[in-house]
PDB file of N, CA and C in Angstrom:
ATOM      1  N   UNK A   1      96.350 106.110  92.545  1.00  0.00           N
ATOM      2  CA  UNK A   1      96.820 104.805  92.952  1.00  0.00           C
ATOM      3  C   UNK A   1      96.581 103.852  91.780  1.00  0.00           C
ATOM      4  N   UNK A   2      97.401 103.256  91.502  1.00  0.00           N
ATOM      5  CA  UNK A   2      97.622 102.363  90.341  1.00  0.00           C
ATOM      6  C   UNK A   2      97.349 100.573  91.175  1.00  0.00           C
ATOM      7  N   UNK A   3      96.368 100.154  90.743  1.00  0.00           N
ATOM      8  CA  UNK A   3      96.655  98.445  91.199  1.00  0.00           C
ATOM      9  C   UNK A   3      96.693  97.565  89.940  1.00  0.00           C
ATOM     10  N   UNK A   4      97.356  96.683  89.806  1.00  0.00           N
ATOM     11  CA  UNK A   4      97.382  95.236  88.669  1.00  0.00           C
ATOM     12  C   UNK A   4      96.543  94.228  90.100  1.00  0.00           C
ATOM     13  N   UNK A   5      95.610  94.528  88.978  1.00  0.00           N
ATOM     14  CA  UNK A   5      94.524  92.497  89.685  1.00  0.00           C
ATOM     15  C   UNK A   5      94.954  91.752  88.850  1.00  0.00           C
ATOM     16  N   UNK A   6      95.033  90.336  89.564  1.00  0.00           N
ATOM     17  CA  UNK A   6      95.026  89.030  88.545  1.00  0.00           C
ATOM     18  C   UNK A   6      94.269  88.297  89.120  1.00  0.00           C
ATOM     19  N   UNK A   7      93.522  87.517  88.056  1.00  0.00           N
ATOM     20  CA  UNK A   7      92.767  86.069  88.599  1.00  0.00           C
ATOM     21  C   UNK A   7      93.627  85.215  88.451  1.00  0.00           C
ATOM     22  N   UNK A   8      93.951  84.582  88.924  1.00  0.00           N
ATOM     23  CA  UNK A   8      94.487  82.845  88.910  1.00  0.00           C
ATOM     24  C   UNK A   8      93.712  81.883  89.137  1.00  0.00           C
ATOM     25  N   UNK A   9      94.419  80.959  88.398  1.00  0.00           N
ATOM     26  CA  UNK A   9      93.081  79.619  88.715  1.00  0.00           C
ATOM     27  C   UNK A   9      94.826  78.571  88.806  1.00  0.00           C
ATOM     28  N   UNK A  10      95.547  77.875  90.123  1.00  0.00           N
ATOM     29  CA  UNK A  10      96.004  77.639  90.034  1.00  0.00           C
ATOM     30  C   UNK A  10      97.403  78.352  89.751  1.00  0.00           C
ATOM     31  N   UNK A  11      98.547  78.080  88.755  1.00  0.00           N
ATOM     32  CA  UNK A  11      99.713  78.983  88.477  1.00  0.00           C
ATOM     33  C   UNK A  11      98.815  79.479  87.103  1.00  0.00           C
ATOM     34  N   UNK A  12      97.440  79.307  86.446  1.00  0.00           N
ATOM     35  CA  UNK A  12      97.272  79.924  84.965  1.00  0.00           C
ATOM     36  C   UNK A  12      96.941  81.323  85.480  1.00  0.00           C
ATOM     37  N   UNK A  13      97.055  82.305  84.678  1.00  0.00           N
ATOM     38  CA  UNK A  13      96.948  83.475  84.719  1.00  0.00           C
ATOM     39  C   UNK A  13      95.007  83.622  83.742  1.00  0.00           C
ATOM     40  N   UNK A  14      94.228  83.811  84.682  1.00  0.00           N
ATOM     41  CA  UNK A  14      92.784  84.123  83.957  1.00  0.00           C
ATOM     42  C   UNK A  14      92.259  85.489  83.340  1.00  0.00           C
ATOM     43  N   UNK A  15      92.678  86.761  83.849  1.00  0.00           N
ATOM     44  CA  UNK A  15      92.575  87.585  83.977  1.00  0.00           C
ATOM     45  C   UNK A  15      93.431  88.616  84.450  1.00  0.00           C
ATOM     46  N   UNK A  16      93.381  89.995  83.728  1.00  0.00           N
ATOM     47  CA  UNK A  16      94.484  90.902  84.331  1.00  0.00           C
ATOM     48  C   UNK A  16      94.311  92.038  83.996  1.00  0.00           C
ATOM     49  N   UNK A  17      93.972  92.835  84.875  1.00  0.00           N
ATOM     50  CA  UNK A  17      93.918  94.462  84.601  1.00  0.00           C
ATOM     51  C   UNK A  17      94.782  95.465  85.251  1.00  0.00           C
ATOM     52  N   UNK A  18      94.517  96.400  84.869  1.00  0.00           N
ATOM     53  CA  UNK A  18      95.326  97.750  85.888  1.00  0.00           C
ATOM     54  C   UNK A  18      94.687  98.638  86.290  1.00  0.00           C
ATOM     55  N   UNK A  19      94.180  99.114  87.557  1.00  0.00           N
ATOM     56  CA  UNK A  19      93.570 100.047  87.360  1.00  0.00           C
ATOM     57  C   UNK A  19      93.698 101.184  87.849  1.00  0.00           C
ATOM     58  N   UNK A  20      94.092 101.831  87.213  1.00  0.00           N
ATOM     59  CA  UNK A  20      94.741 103.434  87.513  1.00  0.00           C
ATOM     60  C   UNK A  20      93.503 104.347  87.953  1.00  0.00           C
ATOM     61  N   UNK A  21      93.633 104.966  89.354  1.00  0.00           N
ATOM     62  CA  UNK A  21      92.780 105.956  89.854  1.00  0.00           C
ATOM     63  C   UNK A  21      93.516 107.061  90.120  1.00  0.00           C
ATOM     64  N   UNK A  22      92.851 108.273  90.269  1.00  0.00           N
ATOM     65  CA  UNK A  22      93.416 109.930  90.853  1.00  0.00           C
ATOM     66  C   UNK A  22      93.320 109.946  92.217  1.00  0.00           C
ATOM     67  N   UNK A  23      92.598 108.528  92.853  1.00  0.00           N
ATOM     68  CA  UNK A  23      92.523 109.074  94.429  1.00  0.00           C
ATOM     69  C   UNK A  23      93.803 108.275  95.382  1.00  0.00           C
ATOM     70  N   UNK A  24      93.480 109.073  96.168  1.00  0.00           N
ATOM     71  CA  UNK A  24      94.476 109.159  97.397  1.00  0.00           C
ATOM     72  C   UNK A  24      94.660 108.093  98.165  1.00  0.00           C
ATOM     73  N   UNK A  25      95.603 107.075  98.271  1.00  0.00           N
ATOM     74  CA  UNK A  25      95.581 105.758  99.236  1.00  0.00           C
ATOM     75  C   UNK A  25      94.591 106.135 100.716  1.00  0.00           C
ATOM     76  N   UNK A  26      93.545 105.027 100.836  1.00  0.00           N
ATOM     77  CA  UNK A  26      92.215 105.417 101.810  1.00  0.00           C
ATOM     78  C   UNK A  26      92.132 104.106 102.207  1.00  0.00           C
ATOM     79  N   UNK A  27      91.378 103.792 103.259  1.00  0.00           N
ATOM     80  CA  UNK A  27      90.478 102.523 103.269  1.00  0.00           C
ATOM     81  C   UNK A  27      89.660 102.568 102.491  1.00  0.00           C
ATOM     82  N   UNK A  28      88.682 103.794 102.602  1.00  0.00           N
ATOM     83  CA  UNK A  28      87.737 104.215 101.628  1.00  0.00           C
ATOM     84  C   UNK A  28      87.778 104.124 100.559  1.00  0.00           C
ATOM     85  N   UNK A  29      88.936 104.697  99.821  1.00  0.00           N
ATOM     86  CA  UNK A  29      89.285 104.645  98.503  1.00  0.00           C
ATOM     87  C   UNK A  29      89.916 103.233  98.038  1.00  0.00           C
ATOM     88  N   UNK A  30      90.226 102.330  98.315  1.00  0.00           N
ATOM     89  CA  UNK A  30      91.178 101.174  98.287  1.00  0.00           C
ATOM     90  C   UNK A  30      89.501 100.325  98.268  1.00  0.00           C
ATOM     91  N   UNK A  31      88.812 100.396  99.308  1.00  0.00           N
ATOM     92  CA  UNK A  31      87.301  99.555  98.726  1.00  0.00           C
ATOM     93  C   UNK A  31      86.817 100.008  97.634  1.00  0.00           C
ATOM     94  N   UNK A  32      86.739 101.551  97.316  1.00  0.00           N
ATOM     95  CA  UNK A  32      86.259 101.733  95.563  1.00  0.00           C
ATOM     96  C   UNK A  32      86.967 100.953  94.719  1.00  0.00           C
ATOM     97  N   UNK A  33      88.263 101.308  94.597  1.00  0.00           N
ATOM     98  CA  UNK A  33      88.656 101.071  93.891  1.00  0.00           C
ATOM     99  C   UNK A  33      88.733  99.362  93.454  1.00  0.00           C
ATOM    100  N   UNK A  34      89.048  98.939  94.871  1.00  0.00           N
ATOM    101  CA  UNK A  34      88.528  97.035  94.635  1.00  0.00           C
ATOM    102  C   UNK A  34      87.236  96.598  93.941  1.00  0.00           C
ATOM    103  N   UNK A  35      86.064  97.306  94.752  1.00  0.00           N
ATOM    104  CA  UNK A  35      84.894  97.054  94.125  1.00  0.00           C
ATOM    105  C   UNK A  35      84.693  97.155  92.687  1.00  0.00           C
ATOM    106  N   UNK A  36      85.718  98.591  92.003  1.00  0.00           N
ATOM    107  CA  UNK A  36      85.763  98.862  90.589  1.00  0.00           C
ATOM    108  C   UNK A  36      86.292  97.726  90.224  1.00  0.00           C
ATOM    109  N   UNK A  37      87.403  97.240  90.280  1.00  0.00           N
ATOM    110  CA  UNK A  37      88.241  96.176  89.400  1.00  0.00           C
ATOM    111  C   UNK A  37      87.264  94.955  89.565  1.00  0.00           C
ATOM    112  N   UNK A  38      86.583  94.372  91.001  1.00  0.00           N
ATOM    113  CA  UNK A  38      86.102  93.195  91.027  1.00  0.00           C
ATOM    114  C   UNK A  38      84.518  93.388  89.856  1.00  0.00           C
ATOM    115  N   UNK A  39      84.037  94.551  89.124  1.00  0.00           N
ATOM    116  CA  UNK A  39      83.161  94.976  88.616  1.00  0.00           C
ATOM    117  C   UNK A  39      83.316  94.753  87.378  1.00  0.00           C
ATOM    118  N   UNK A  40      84.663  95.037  86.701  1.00  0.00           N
ATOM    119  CA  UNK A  40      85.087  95.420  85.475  1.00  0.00           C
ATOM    120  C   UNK A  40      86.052  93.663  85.454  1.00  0.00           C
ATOM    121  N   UNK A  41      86.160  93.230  86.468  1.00  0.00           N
ATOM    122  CA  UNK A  41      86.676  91.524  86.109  1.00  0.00           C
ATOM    123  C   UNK A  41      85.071  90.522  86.214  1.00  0.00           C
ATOM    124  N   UNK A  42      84.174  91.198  86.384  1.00  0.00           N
ATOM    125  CA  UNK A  42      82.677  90.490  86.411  1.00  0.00           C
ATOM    126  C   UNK A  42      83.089  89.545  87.496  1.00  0.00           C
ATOM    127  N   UNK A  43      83.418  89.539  88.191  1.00  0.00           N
ATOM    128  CA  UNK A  43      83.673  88.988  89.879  1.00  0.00           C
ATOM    129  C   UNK A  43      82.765  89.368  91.330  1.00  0.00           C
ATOM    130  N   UNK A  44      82.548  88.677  91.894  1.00  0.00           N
ATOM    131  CA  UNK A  44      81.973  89.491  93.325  1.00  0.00           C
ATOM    132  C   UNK A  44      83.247  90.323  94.161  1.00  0.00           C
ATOM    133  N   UNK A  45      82.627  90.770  94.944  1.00  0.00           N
ATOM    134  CA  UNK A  45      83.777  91.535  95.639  1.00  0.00           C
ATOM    135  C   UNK A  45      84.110  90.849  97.009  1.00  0.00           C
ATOM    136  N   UNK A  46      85.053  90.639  97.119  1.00  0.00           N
ATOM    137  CA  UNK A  46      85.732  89.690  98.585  1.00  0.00           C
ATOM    138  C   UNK A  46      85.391  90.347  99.858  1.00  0.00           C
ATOM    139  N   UNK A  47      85.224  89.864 100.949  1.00  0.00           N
ATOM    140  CA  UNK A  47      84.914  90.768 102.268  1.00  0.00           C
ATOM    141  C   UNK A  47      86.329  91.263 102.271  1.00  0.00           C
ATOM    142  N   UNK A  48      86.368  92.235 102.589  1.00  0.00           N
ATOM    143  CA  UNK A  48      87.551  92.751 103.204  1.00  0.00           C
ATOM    144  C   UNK A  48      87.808  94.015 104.376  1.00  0.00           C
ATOM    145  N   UNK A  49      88.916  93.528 104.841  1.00  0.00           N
ATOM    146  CA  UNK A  49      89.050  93.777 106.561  1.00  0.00           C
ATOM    147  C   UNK A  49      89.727  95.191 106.648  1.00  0.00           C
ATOM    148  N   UNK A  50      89.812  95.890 107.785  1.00  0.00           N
ATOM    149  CA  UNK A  50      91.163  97.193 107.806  1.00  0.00           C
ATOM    150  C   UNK A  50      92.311  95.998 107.585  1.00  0.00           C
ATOM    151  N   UNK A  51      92.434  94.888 107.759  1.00  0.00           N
ATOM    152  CA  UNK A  51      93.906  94.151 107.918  1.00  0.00           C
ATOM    153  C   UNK A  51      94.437  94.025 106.274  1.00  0.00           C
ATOM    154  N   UNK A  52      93.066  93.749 105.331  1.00  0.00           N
ATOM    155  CA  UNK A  52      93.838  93.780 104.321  1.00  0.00           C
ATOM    156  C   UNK A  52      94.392  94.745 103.669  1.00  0.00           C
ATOM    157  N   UNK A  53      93.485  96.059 104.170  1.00  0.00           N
ATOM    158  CA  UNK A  53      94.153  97.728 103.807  1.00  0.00           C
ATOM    159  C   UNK A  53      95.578  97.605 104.441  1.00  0.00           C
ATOM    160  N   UNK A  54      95.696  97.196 105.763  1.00  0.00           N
ATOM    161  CA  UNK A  54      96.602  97.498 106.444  1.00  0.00           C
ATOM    162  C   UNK A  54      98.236  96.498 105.664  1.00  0.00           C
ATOM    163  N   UNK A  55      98.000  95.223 105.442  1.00  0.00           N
ATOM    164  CA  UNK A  55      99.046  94.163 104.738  1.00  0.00           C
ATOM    165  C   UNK A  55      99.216  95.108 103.622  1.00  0.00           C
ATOM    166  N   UNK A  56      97.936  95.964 102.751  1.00  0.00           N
ATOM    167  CA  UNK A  56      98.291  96.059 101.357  1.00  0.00           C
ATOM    168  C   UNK A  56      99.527  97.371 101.174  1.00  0.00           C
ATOM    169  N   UNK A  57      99.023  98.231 102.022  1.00  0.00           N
ATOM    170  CA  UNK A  57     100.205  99.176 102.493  1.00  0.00           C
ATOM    171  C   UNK A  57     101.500  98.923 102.588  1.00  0.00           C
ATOM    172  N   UNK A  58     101.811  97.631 103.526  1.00  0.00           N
ATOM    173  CA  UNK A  58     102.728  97.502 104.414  1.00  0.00           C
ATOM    174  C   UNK A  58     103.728  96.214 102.863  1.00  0.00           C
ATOM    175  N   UNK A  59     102.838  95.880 102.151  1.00  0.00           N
ATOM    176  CA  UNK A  59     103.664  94.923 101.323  1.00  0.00           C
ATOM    177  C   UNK A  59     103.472  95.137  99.913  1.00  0.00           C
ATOM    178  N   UNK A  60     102.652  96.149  99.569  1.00  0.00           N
ATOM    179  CA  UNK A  60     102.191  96.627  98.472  1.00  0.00           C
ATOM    180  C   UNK A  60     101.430  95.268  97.397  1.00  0.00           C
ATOM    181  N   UNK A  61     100.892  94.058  98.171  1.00  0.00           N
ATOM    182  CA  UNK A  61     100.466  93.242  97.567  1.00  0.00           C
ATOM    183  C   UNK A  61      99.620  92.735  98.644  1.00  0.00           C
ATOM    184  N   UNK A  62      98.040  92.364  97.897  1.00  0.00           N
ATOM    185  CA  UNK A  62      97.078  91.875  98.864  1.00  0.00           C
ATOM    186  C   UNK A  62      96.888  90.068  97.717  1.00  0.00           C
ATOM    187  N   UNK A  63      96.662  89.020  98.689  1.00  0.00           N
ATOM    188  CA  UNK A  63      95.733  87.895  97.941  1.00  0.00           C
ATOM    189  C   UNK A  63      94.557  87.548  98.480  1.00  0.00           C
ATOM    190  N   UNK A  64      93.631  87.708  98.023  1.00  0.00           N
ATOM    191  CA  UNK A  64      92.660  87.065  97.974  1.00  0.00           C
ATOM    192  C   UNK A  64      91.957  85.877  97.705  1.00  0.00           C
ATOM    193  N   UNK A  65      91.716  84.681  98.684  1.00  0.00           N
ATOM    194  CA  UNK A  65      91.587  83.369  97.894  1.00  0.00           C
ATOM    195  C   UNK A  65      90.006  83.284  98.279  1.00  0.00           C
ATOM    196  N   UNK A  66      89.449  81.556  97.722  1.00  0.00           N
ATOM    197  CA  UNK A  66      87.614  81.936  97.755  1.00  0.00           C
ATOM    198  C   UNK A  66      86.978  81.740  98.620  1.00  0.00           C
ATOM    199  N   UNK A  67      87.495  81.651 100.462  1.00  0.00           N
ATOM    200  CA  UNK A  67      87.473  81.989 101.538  1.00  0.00           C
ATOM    201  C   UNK A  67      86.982  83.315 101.785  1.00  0.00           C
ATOM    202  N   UNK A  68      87.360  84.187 100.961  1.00  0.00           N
ATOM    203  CA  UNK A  68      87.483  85.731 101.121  1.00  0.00           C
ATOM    204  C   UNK A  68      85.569  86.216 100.487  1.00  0.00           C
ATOM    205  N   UNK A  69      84.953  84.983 100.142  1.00  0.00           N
ATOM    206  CA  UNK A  69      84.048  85.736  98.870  1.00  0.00           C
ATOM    207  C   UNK A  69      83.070  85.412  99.326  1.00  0.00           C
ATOM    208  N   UNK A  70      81.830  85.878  99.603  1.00  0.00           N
ATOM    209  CA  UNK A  70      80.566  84.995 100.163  1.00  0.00           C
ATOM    210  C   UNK A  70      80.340  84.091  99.061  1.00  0.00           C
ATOM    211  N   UNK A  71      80.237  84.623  98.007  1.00  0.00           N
ATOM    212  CA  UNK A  71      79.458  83.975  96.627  1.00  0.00           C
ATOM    213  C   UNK A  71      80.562  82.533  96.292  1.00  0.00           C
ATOM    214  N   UNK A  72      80.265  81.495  95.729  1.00  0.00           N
ATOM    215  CA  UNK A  72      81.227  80.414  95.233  1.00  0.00           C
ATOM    216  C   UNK A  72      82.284  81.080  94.032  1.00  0.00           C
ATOM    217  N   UNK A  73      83.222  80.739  93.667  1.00  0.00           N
ATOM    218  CA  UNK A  73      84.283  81.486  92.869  1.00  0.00           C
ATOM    219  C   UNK A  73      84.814  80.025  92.178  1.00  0.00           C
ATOM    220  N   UNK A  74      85.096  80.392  91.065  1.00  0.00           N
ATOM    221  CA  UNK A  74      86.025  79.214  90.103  1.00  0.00           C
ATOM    222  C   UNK A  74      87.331  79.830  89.721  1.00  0.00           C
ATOM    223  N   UNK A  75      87.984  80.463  90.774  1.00  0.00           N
ATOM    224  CA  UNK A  75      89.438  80.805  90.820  1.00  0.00           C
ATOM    225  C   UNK A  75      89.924  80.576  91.901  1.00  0.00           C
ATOM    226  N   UNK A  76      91.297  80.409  92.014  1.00  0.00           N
ATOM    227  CA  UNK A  76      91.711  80.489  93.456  1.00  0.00           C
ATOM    228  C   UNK A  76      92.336  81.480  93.939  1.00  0.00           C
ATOM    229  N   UNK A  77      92.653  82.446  93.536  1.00  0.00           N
ATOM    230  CA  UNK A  77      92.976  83.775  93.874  1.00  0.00           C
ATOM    231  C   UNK A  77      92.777  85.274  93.141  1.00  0.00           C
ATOM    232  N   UNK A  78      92.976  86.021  93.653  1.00  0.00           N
ATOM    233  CA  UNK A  78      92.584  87.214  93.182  1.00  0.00           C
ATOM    234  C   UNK A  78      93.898  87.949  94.096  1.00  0.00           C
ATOM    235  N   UNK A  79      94.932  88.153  93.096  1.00  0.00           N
ATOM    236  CA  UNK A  79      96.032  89.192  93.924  1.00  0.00           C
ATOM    237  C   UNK A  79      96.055  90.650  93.100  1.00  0.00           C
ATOM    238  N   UNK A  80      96.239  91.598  94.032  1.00  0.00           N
ATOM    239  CA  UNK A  80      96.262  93.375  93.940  1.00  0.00           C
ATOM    240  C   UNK A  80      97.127  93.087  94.334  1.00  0.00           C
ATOM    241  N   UNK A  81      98.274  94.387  93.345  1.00  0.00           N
ATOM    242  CA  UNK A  81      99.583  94.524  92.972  1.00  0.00           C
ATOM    243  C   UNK A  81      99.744  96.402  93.332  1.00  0.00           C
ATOM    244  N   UNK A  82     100.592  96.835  93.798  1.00  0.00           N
ATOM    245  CA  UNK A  82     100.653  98.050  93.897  1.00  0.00           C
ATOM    246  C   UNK A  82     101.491  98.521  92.720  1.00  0.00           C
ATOM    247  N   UNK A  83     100.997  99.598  91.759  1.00  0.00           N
ATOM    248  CA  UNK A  83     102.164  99.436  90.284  1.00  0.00           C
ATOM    249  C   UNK A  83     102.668 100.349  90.989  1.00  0.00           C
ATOM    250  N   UNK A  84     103.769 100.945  91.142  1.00  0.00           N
ATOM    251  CA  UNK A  84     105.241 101.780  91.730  1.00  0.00           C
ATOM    252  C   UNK A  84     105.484 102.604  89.986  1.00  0.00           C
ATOM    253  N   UNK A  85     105.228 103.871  89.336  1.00  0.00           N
ATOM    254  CA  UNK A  85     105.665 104.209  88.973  1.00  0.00           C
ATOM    255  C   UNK A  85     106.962 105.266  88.777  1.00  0.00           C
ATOM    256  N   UNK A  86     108.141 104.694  88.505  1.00  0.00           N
ATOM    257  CA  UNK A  86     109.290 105.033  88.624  1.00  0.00           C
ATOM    258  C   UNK A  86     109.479 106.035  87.468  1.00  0.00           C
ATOM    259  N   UNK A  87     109.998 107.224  88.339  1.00  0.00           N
ATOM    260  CA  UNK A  87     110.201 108.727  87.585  1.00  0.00           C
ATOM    261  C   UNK A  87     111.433 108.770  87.382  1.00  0.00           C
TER     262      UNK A  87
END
């Protein structure tokens, strides 16, 4: 499973990775893999619900704003991107 995170602060673009894994779309695996990116963006990791597994499936894009974070955040979003590689 391939995701693009971005931080935004506003429309600026703060941050942006990709992060390509070997595992299998999971709840399970979809929290690693969040926890990895929110790790490797030096971020906390957002609570997250089966609903956001469930939206991220269903639209191949999750947002996250700083509602989502226990800790205070100086961004206003955090969106996972599903990358679709086309064969």
């Amino acid at each position: 499973m391939k995701i693009w995170a971005k931080l935004m602060k506003g429309d600026k673009l703060l941050k942006s990775i990709i992060n390509d894994s070997a595992l299998v779309a999971s709840p399970s695996n979809f929290m690693r893999d969040l926890q990895e990116i929110c790790y490797t963006m030096d971020v906390s990791t957002p609570v997250s619900l089966p609903t956001h597994y469930k939206h991220f499936l269903k639209f191949n894009r999750i947002k996250y704003i700083p509602r989502d974070f226990v800790e205070e955040v100086d961004f206003t979003a955090l969106i996972l991107e599903l990358v679709v590689d086309k064969k």
